[in-house]
C-alpha atoms as a PDB file:
ATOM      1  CA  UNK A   1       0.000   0.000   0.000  1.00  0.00           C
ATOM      2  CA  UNK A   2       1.543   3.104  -0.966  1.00  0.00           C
ATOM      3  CA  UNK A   3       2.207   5.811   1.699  1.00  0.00           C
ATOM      4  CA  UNK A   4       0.624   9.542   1.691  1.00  0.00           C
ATOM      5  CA  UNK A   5       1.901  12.285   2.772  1.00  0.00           C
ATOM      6  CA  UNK A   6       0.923  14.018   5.727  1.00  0.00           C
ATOM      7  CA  UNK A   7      -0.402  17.137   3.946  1.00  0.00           C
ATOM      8  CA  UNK A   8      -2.689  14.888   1.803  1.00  0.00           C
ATOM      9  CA  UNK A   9      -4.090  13.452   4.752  1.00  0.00           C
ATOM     10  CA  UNK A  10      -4.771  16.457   6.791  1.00  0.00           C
ATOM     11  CA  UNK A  11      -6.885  17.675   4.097  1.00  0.00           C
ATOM     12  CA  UNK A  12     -10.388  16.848   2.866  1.00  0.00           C
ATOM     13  CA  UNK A  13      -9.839  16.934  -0.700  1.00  0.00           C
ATOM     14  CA  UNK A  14      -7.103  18.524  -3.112  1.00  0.00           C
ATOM     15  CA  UNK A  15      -9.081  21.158  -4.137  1.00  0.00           C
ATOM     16  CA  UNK A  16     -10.499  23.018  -1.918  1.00  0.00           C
ATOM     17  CA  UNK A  17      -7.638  22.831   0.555  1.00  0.00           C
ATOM     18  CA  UNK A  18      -9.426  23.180   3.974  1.00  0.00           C
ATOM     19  CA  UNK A  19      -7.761  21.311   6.497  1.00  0.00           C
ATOM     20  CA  UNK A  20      -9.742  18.977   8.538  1.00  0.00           C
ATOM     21  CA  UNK A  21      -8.948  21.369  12.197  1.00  0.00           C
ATOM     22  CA  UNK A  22     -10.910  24.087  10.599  1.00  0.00           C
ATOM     23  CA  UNK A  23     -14.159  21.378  10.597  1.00  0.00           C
ATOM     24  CA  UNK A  24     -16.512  22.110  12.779  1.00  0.00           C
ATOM     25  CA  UNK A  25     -15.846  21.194  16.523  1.00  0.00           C
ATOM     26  CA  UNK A  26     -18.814  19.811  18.382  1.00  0.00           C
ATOM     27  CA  UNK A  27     -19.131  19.560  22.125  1.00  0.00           C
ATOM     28  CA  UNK A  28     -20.481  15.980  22.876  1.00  0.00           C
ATOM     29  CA  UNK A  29     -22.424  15.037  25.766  1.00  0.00           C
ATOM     30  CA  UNK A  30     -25.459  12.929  27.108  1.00  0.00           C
ATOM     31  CA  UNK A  31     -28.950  15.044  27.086  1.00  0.00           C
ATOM     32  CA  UNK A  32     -30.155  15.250  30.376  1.00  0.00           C
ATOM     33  CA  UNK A  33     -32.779  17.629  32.240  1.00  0.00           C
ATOM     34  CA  UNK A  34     -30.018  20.242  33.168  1.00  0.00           C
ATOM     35  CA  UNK A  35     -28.881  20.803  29.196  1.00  0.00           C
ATOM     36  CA  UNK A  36     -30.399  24.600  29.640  1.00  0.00           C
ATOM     37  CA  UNK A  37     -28.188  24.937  32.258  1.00  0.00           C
ATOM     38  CA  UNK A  38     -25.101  23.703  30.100  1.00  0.00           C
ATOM     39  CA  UNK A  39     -26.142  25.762  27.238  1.00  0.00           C
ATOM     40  CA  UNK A  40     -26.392  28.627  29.274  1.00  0.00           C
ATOM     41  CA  UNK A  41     -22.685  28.362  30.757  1.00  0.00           C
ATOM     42  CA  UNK A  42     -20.905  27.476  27.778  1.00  0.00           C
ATOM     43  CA  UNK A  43     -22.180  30.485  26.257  1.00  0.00           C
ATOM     44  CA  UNK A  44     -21.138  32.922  28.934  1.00  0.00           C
ATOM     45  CA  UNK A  45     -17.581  31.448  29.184  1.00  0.00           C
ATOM     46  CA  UNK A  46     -17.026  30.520  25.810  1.00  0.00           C
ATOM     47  CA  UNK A  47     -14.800  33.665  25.562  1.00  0.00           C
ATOM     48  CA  UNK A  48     -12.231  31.891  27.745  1.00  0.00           C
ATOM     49  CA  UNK A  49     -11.446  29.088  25.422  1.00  0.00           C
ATOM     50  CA  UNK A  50     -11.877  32.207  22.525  1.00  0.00           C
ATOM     51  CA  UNK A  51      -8.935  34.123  24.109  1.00  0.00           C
ATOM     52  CA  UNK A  52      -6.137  31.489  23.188  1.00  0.00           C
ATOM     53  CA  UNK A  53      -5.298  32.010  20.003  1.00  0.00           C
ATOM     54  CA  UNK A  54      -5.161  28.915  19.132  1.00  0.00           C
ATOM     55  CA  UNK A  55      -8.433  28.223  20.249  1.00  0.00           C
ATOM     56  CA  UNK A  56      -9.669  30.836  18.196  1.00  0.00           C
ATOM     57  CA  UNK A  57      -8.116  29.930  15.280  1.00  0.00           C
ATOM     58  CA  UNK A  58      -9.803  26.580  15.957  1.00  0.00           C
ATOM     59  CA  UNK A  59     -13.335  27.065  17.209  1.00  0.00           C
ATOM     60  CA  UNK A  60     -16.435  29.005  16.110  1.00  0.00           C
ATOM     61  CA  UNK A  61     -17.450  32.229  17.793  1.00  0.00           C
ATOM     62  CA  UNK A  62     -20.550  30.380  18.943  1.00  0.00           C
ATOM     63  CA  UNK A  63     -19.930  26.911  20.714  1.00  0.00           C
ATOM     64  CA  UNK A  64     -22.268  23.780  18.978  1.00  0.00           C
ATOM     65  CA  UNK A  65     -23.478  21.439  21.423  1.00  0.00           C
ATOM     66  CA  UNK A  66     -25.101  17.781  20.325  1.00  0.00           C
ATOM     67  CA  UNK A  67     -26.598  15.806  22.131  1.00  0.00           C
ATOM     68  CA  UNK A  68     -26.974  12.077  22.145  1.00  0.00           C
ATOM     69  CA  UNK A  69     -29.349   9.797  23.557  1.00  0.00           C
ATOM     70  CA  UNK A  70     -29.237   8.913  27.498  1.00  0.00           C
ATOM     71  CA  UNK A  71     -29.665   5.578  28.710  1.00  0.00           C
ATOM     72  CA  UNK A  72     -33.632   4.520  29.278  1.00  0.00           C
ATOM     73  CA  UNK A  73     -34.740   2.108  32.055  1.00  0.00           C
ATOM     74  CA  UNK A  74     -35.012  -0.443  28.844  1.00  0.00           C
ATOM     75  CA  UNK A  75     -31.407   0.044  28.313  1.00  0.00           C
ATOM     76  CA  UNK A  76     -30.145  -0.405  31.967  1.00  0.00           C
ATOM     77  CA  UNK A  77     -32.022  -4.105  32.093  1.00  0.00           C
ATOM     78  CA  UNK A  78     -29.219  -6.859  32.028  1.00  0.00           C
ATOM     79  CA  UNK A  79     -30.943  -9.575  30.052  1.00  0.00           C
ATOM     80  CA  UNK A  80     -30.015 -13.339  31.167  1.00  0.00           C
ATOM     81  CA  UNK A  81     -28.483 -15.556  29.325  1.00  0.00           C
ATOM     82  CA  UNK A  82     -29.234 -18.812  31.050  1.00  0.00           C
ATOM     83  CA  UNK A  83     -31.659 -21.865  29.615  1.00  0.00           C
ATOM     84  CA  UNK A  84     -34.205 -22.517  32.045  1.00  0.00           C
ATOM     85  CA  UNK A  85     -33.667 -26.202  31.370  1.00  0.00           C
ATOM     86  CA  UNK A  86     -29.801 -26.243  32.971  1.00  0.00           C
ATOM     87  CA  UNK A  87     -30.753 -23.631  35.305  1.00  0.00           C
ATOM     88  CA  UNK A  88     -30.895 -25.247  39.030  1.00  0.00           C
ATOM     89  CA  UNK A  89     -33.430 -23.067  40.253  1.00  0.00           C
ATOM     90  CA  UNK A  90     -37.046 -23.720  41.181  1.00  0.00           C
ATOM     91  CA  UNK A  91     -38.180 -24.058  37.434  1.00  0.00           C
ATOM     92  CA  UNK A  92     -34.949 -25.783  36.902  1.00  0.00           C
ATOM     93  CA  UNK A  93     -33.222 -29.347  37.046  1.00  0.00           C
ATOM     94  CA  UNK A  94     -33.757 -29.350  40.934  1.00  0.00           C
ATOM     95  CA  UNK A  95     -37.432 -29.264  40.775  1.00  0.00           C
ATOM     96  CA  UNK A  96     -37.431 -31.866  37.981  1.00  0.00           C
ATOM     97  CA  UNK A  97     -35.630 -33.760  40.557  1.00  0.00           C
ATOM     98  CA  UNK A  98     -37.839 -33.029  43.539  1.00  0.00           C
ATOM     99  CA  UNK A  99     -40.934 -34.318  41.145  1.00  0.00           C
ATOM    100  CA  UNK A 100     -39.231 -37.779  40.057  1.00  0.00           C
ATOM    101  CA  UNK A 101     -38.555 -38.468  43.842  1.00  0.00           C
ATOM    102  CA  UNK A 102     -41.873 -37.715  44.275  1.00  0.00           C
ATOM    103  CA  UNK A 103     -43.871 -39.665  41.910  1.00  0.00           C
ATOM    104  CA  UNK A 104     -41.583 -43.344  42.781  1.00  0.00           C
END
């Protein structure tokens, strides 16, 4: 496989020239009932990550924010993964057991 160079890489395509850093930047996080409350204080101290210039150079005067999915109750269930006919619970081999003793 031949090698590219690094320049090639850091940018999208060879015509247009934009490198990749000057994308977009998206804060990340899990949507929950407080995400006023995070909107709200990234905006008023989003000037402190605008006063590096690097920063700058990098982010957008306004800071994006998406938000992904939090876990439901549906998604916290651990689902077993045990057959009820090995199992040696009630429903399980014991009872089986408990029944042929039974019926001799």
């Amino acid at each position: 496989m031949a090698s590219k160079k690094r320049d090639d890489i850091l940018y999208k395509s060879n015509s247009d020239h934009i490198p990749v850093a000057h994308s977009t930047i998206r804060i990340i996080t899990t949507y929950n009932t407080q995400h006023r409350e995070v909107n709200k204080l990234l905006n008023k101290n989003w000037h402190i990550l605008l006063s590096d210039s690097v920063m700058a150079s990098i982010l957008d005067s306004n800071p994006k924010i998406t938000y992904r999915k939090g876990a439901s109750p549906h998604d916290r269930f651990v689902h077993s993964d045990t057959d009820p006919a090995t199992s040696t619970g009630a429903s399980g081999t014991q009872a089986t057991r408990r029944s042929n003793a039974l019926t001799k």
